[in-house]
C-alpha atoms as a PDB file:
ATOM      1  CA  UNK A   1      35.663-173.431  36.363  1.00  0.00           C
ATOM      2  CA  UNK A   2      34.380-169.847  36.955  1.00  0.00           C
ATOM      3  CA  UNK A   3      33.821-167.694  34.305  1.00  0.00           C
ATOM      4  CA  UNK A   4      36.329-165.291  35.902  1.00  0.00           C
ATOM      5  CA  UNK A   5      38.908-168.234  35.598  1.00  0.00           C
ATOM      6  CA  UNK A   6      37.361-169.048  31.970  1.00  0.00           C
ATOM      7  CA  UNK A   7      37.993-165.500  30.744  1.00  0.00           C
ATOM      8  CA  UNK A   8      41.732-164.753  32.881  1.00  0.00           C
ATOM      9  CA  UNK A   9      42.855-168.260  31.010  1.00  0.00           C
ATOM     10  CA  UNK A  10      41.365-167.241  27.391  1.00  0.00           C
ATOM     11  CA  UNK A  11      42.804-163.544  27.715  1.00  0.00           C
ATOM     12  CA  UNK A  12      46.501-165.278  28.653  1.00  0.00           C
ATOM     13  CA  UNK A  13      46.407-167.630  25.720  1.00  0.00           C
ATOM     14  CA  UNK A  14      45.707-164.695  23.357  1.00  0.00           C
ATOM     15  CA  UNK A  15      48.683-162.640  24.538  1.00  0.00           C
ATOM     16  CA  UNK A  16      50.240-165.256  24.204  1.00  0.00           C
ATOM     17  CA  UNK A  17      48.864-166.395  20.152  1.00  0.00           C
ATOM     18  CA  UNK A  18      47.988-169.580  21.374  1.00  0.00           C
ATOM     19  CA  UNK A  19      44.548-169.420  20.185  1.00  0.00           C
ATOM     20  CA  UNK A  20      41.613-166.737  20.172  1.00  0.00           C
ATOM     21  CA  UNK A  21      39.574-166.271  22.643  1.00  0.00           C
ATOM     22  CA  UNK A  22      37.223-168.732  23.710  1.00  0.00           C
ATOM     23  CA  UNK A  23      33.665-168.020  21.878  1.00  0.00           C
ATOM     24  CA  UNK A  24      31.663-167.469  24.686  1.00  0.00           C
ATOM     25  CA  UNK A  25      33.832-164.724  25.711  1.00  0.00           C
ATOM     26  CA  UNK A  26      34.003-162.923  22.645  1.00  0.00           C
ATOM     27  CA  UNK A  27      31.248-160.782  23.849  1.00  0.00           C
ATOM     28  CA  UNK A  28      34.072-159.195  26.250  1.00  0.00           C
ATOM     29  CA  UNK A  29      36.210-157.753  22.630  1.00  0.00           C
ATOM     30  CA  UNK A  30      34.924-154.157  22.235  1.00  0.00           C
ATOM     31  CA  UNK A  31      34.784-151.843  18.998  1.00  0.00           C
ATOM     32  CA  UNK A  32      38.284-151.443  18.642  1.00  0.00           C
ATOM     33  CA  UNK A  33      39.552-155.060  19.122  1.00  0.00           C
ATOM     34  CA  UNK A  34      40.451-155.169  22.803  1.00  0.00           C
ATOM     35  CA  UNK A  35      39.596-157.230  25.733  1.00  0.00           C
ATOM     36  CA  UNK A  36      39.519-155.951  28.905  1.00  0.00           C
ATOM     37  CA  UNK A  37      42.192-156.915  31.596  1.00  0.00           C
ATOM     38  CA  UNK A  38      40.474-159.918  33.577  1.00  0.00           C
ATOM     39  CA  UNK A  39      39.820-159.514  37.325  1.00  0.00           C
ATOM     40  CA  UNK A  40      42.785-161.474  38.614  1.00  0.00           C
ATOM     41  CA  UNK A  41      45.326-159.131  36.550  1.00  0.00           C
ATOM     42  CA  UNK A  42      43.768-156.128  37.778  1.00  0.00           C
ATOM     43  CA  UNK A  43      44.204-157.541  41.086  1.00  0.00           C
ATOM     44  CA  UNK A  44      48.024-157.018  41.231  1.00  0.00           C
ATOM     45  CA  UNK A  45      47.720-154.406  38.566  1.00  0.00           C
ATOM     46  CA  UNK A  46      46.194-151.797  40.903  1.00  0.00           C
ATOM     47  CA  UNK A  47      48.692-152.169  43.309  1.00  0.00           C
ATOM     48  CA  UNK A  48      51.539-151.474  41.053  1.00  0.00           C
ATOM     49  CA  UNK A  49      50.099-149.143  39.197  1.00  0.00           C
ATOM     50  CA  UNK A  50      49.849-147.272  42.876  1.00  0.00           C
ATOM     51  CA  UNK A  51      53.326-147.019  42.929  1.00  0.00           C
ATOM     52  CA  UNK A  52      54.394-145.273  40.148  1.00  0.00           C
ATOM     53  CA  UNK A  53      51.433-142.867  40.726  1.00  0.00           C
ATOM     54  CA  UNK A  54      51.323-141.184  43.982  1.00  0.00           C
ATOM     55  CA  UNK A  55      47.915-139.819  43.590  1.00  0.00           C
ATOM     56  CA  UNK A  56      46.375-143.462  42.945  1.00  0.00           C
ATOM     57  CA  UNK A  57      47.644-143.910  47.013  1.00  0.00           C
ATOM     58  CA  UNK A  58      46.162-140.493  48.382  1.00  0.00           C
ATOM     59  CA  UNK A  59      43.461-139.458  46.120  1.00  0.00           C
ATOM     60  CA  UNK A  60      39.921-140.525  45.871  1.00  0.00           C
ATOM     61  CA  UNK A  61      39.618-143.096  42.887  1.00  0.00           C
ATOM     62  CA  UNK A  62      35.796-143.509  41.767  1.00  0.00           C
ATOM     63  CA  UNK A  63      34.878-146.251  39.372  1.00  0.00           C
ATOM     64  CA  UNK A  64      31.616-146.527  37.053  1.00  0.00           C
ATOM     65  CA  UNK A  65      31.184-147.832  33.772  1.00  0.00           C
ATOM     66  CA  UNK A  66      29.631-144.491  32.304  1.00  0.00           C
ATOM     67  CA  UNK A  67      31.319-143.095  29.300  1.00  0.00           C
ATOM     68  CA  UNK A  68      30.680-139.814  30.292  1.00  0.00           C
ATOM     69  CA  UNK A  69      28.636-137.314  32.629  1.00  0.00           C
ATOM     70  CA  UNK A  70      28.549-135.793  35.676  1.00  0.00           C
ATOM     71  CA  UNK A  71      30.287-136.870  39.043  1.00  0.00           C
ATOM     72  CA  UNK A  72      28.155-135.763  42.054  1.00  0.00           C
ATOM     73  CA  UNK A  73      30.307-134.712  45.802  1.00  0.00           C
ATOM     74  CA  UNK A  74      29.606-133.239  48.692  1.00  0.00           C
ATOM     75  CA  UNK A  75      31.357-130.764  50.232  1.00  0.00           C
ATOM     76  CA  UNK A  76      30.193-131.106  53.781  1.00  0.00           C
ATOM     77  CA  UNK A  77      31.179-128.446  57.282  1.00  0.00           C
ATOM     78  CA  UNK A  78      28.890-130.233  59.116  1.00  0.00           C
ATOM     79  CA  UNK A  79      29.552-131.706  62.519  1.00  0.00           C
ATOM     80  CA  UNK A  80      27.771-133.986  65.197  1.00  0.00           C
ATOM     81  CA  UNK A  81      26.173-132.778  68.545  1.00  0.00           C
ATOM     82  CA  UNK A  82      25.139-133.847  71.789  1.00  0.00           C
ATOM     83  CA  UNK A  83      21.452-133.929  72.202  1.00  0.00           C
ATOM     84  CA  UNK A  84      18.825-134.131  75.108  1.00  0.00           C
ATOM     85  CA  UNK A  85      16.293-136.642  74.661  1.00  0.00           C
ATOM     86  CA  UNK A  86      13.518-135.927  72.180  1.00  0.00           C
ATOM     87  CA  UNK A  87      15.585-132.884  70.604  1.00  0.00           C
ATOM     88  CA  UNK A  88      15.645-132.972  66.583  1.00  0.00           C
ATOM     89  CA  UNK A  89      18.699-133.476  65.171  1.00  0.00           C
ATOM     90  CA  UNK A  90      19.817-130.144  63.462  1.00  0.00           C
ATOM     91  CA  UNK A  91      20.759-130.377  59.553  1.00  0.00           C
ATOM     92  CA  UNK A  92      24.327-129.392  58.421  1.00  0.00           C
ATOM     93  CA  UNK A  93      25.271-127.679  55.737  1.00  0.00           C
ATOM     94  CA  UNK A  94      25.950-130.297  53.093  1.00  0.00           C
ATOM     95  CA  UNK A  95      25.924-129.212  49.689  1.00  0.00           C
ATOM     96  CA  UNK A  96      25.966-131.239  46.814  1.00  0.00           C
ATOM     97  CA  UNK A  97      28.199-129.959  43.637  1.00  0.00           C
ATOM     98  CA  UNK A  98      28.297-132.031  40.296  1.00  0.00           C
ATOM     99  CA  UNK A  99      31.390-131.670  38.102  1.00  0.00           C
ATOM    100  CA  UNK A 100      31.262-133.034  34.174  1.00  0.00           C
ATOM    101  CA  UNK A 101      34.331-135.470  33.847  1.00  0.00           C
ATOM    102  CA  UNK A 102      34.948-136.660  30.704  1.00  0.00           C
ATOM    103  CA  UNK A 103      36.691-140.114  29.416  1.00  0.00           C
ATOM    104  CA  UNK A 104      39.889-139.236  28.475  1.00  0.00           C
ATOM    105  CA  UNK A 105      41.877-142.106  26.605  1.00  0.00           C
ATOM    106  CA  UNK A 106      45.291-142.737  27.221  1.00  0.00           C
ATOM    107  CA  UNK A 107      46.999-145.321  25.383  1.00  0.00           C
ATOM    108  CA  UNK A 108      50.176-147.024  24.891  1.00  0.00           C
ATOM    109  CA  UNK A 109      51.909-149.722  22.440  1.00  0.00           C
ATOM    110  CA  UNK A 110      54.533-151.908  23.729  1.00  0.00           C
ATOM    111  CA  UNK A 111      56.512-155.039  21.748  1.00  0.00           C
ATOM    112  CA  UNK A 112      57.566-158.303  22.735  1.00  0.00           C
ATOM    113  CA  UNK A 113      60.171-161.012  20.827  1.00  0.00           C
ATOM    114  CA  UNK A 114      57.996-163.479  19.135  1.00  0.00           C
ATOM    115  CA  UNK A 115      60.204-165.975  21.245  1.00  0.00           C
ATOM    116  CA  UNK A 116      59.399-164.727  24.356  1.00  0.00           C
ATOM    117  CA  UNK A 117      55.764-164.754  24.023  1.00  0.00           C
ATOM    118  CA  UNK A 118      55.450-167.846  22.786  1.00  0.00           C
ATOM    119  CA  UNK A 119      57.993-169.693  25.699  1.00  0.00           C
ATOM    120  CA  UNK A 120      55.793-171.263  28.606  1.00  0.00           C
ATOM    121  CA  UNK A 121      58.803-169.948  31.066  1.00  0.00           C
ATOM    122  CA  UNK A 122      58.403-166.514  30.092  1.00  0.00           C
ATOM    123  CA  UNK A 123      56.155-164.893  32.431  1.00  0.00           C
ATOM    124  CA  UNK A 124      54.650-162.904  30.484  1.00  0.00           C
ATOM    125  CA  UNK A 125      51.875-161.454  32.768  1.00  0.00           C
ATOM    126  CA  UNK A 126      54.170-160.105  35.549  1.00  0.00           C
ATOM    127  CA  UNK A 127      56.156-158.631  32.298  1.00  0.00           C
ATOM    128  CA  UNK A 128      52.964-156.812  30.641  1.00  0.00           C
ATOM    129  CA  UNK A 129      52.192-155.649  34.313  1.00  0.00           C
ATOM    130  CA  UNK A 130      55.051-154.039  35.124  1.00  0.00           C
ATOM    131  CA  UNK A 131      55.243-152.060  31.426  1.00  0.00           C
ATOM    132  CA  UNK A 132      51.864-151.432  31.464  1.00  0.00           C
ATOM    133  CA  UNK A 133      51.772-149.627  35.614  1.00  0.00           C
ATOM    134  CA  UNK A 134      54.973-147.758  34.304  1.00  0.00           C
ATOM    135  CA  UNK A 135      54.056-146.358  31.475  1.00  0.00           C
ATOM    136  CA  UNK A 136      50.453-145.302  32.305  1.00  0.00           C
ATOM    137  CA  UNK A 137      50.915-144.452  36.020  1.00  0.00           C
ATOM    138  CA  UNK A 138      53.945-142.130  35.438  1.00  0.00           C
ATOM    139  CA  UNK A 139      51.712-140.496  32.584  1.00  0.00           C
ATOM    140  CA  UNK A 140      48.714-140.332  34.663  1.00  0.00           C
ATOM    141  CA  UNK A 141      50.899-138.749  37.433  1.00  0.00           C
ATOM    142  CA  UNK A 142      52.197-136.310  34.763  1.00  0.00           C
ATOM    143  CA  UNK A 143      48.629-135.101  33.706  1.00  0.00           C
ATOM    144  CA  UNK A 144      47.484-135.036  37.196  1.00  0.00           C
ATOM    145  CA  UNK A 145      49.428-132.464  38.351  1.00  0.00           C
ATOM    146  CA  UNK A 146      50.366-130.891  35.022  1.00  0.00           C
ATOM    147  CA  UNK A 147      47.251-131.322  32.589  1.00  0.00           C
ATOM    148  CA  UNK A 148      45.592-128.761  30.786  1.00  0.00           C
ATOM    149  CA  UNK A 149      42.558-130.213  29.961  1.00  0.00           C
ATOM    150  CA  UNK A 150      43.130-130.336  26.410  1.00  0.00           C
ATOM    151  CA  UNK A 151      42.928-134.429  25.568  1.00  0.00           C
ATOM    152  CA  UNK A 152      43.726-134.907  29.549  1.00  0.00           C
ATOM    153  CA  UNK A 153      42.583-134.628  32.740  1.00  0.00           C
ATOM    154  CA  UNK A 154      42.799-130.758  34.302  1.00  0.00           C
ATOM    155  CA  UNK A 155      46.084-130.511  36.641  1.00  0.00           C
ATOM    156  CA  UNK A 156      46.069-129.888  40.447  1.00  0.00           C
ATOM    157  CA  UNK A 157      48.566-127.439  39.452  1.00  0.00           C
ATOM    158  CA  UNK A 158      45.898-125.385  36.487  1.00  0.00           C
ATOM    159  CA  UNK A 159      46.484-121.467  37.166  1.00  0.00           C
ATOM    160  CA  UNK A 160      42.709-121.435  37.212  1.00  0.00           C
ATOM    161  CA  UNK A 161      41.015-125.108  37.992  1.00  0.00           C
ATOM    162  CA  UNK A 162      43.381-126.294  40.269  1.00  0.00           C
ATOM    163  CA  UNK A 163      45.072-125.763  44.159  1.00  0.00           C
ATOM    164  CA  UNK A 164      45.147-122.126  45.185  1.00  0.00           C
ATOM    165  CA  UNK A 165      48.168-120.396  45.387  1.00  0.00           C
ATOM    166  CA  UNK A 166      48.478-119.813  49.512  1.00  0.00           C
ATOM    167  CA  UNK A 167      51.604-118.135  49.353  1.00  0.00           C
ATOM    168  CA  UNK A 168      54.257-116.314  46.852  1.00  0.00           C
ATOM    169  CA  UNK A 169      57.960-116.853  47.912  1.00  0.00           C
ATOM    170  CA  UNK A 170      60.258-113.501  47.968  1.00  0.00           C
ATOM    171  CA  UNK A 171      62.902-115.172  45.725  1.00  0.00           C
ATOM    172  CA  UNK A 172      62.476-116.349  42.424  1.00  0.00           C
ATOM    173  CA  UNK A 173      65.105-119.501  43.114  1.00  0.00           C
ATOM    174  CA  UNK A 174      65.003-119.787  47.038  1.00  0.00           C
ATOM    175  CA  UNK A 175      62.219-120.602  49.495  1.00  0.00           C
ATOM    176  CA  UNK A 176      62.487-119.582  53.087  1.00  0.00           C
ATOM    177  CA  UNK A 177      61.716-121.270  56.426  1.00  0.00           C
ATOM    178  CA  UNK A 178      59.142-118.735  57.228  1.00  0.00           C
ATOM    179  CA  UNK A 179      57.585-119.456  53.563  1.00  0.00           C
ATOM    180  CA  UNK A 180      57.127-122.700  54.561  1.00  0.00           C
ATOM    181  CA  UNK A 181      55.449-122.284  57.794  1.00  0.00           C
ATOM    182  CA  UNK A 182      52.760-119.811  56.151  1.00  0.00           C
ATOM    183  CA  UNK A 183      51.956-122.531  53.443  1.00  0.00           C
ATOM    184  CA  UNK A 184      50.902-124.729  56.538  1.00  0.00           C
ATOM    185  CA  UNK A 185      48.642-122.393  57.953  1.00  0.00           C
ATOM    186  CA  UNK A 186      47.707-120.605  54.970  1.00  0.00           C
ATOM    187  CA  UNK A 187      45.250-124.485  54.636  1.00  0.00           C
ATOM    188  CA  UNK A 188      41.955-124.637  56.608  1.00  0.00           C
ATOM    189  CA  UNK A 189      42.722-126.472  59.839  1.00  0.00           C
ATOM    190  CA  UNK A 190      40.266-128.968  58.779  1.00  0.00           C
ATOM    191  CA  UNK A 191      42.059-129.952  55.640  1.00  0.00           C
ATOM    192  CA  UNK A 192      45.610-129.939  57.207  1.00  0.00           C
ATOM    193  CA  UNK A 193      44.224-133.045  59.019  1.00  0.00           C
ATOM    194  CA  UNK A 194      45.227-135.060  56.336  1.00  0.00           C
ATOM    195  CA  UNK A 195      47.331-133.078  54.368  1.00  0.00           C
ATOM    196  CA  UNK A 196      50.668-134.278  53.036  1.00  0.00           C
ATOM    197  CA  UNK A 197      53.436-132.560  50.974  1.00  0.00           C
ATOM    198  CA  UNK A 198      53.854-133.243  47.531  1.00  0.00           C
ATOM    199  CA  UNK A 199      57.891-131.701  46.122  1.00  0.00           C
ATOM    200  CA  UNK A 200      60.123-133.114  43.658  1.00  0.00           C
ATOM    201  CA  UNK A 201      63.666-134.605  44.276  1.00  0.00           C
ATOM    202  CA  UNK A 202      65.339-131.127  43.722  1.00  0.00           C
ATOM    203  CA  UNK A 203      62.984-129.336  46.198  1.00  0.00           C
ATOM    204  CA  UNK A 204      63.387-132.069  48.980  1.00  0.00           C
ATOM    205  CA  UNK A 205      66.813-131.786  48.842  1.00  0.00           C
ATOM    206  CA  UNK A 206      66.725-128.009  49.658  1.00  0.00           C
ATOM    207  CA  UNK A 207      64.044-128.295  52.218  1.00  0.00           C
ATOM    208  CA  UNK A 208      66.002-130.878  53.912  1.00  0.00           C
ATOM    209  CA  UNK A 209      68.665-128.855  54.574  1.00  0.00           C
ATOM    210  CA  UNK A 210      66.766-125.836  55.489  1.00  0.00           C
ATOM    211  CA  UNK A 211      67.215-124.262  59.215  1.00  0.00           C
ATOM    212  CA  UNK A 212      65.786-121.681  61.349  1.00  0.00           C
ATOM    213  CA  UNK A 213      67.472-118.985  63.021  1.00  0.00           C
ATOM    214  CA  UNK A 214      68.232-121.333  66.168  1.00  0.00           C
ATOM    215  CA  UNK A 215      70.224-123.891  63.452  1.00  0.00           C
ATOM    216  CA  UNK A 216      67.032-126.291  63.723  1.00  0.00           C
ATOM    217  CA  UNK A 217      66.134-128.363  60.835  1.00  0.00           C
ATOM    218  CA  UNK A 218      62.399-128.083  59.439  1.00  0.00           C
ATOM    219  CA  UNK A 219      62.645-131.199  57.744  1.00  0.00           C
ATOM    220  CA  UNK A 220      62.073-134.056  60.691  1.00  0.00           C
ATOM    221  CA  UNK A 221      64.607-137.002  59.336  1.00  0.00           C
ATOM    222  CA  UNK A 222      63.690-139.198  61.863  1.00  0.00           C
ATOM    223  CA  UNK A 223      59.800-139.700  59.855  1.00  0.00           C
ATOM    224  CA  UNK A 224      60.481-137.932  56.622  1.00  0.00           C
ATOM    225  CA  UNK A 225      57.781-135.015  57.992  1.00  0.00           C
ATOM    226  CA  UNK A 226      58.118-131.898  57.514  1.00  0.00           C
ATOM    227  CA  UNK A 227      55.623-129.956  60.403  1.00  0.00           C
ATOM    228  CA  UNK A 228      54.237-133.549  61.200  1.00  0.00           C
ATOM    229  CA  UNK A 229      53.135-134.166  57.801  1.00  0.00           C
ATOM    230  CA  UNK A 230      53.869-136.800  55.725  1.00  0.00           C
ATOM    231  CA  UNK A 231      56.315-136.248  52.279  1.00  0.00           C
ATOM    232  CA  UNK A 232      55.317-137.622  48.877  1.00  0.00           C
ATOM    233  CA  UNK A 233      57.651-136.979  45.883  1.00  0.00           C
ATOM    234  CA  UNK A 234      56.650-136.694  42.405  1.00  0.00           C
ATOM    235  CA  UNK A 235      59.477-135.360  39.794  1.00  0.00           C
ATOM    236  CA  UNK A 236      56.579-134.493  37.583  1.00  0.00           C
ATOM    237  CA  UNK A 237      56.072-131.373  40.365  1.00  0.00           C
ATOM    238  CA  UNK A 238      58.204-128.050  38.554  1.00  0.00           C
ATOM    239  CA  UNK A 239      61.443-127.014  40.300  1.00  0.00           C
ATOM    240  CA  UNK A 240      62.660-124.119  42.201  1.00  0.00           C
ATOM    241  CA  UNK A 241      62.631-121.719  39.380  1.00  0.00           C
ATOM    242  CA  UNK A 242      60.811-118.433  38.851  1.00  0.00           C
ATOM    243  CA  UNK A 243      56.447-118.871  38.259  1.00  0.00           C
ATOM    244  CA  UNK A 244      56.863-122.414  39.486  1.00  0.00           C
ATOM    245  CA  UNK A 245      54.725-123.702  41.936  1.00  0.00           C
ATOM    246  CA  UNK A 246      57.377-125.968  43.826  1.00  0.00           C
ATOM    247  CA  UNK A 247      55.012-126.862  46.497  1.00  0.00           C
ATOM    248  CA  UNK A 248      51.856-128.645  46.854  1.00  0.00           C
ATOM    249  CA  UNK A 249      50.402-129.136  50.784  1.00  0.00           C
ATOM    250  CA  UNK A 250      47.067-130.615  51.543  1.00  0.00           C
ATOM    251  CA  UNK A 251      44.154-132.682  52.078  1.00  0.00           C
ATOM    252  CA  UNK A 252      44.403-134.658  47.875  1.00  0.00           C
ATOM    253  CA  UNK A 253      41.632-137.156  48.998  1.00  0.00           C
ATOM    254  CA  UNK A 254      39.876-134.172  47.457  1.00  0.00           C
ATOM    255  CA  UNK A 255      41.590-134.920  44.202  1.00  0.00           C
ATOM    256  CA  UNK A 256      39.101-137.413  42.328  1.00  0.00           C
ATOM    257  CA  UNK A 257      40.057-139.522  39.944  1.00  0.00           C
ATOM    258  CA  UNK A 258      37.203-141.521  38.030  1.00  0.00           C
ATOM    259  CA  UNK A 259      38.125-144.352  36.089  1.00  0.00           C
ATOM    260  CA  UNK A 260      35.450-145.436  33.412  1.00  0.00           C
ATOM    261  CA  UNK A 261      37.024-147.668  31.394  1.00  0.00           C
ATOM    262  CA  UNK A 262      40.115-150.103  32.983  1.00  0.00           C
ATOM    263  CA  UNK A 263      42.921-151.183  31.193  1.00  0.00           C
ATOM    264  CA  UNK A 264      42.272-152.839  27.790  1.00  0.00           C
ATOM    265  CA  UNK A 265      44.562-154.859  25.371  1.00  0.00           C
ATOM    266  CA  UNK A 266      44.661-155.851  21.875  1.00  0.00           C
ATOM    267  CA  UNK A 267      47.153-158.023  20.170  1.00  0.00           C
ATOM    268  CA  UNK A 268      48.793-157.236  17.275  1.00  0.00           C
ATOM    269  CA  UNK A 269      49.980-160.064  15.555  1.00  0.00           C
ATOM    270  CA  UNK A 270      50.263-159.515  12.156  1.00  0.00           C
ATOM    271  CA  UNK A 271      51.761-155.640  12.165  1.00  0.00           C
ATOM    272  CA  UNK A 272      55.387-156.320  13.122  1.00  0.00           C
ATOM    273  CA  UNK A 273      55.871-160.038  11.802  1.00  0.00           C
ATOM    274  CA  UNK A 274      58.639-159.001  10.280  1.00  0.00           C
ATOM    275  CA  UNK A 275      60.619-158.292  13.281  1.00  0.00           C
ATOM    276  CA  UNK A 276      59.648-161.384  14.988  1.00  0.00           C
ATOM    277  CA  UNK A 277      57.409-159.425  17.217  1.00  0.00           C
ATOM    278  CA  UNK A 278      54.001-159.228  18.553  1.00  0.00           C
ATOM    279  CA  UNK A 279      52.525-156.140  19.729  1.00  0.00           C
ATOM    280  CA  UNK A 280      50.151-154.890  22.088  1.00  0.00           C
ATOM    281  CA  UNK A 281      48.454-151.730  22.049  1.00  0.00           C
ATOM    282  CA  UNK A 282      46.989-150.895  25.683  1.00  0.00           C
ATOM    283  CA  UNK A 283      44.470-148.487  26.905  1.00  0.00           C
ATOM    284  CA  UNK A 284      42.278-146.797  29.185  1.00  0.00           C
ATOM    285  CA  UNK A 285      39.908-144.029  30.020  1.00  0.00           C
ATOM    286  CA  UNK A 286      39.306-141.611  32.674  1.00  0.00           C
ATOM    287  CA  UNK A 287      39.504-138.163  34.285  1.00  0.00           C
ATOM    288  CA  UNK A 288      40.676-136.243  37.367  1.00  0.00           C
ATOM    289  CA  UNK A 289      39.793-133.380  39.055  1.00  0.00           C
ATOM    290  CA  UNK A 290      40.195-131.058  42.685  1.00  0.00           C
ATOM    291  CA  UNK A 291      36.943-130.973  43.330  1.00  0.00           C
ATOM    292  CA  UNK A 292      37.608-128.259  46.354  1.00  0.00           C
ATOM    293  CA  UNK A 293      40.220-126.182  45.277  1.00  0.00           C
ATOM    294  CA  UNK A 294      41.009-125.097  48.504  1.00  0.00           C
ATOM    295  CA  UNK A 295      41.514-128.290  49.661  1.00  0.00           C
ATOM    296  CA  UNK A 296      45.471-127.961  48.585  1.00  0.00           C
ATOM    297  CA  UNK A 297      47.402-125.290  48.850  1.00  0.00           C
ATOM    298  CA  UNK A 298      50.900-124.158  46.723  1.00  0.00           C
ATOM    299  CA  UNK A 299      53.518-122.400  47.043  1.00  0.00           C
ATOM    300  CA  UNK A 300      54.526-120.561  43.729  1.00  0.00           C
ATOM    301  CA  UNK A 301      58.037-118.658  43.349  1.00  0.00           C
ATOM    302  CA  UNK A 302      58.162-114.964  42.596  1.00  0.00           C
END
């Protein structure tokens, strides 16, 4: 047996208080108690913790097992060229910009019936995955667009660290076709290559029904595009209200998110015996950041 297999059975028998860990995995428990989630759980983790967190599917996710320090990214203009024989090829303007990204922890405690845990039939892991992508992916989501920095990563939607405001609507609860059309082009062509739309339920359901003078829809139905690009919803984005930035549009494989510590667990067996329960108290660390702020574009209300 490997010792990936050796570790993925000892974690499942301590979630489940069958036994502790085996000994020569108890180098894996770190300072507060928990063991990390083994390889094969993180293997249908990821996954579902993509889909309650859009940015996990369109961002850039960076891994390393630093605590702390700087990230290092390249924002590059540079192209490629034909060249005769013997010609040098010309350098591009590449330069290199480090950003400081801390190791944010965000953590979570969730309970099970002592009866449940214990029952062979129970599947337990496909239970602790799905609570555990929920929780933390709609909360990362959250902080991604909304953060302040404070204790969490620094928003997408930050007045001063995050997407640049490319155009102010007229109305402080309505948002015009024309509006719409100068958000597209108010992006760098090169960054509306990839660019997608990110709008909450509320604002989807306006722009759906919005039409041009001629009575034409902007919203394609037929491949949920709006101006040929792609639609992602997040209901963590603000409404149609005044100040709100309803709107996000661009190129988010600029939005980094570095995780330096995956999910860990600790079992808590003791704490709510009472209740016939057993607890376990998740966590994880990591920060985000637009590393090219003009990269994404919004569209704030007057």
């Amino acid at each position: 047996m490997s010792n990936q297999s050796m570790y993925n059975k000892a974690f499942w028998n301590t979630m489940r208080t069958q036994q502790e860990i085996y000994s020569e995995m108890s180098n894996m428990k770190d300072s507060t108690g928990s063991y990390p989630a083994p390889y094969e759980f993180m293997h249908s983790y990821t996954p579902a913790l993509e889909k309650e967190n859009v940015f996990r599917r369109i961002g850039t996710v960076v891994k390393t097992t630093s605590p702390e320090g700087k990230i290092f990214a390249s924002t590059s203009t540079g192209k490629a060229e034909w060249l005769s024989e013997g010609v040098a090829i010309p350098e591009s303007n590449d330069t290199i910009n480090q950003f400081t990204l801390n190791s944010y922890k965000l953590a979570s405690l969730t309970r099970l019936k002592h009866t449940f845990v214990t029952d062979n039939k129970f599947d337990i892991e496909k239970y602790l995955k799905n609570e555990f992508a929920r929780r933390f992916g709609r909360e990362e989501e959250n902080a991604f667009l909304n953060g302040d920095g404070v204790d969490a990563p620094t928003g997408i939607l930050h007045p001063t660290e995050g997407a640049e405001v490319g155009v102010t609507a007229a109305g402080t609860d309505a948002i015009t076709y024309d509006e719409v059309i100068k958000l597209y082009f108010s992006l760098g062509k090169h960054y509306r290559r990839n660019a997608v739309w990110i709008i909450n339920d509320e604002t989807a359901l306006y722009l759906r029904t919005l039409k041009d003078s001629s009575g034409n829809y902007l919203w394609n139905h037929s491949d949920n595009t709006i101006l040929g690009k792609p639609v992602e919803y997040s209901n963590y984005m603000p409404g149609m209200e005044s100040g709100n930035k309803a709107i996000a549009f661009g190129d988010f494989s600029f939005f980094w998110i570095v995780d330096r510590q995956s999910l860990s667990v600790k079992v808590l067996k003791e704490k709510y015996i009472l209740e016939g329960q057993i607890g376990y108290a998740s966590y994880e660390r990591l920060d985000a950041k637009l590393i090219v702020p003009e990269a994404v574009k919004v569209l704030q209300l007057a």
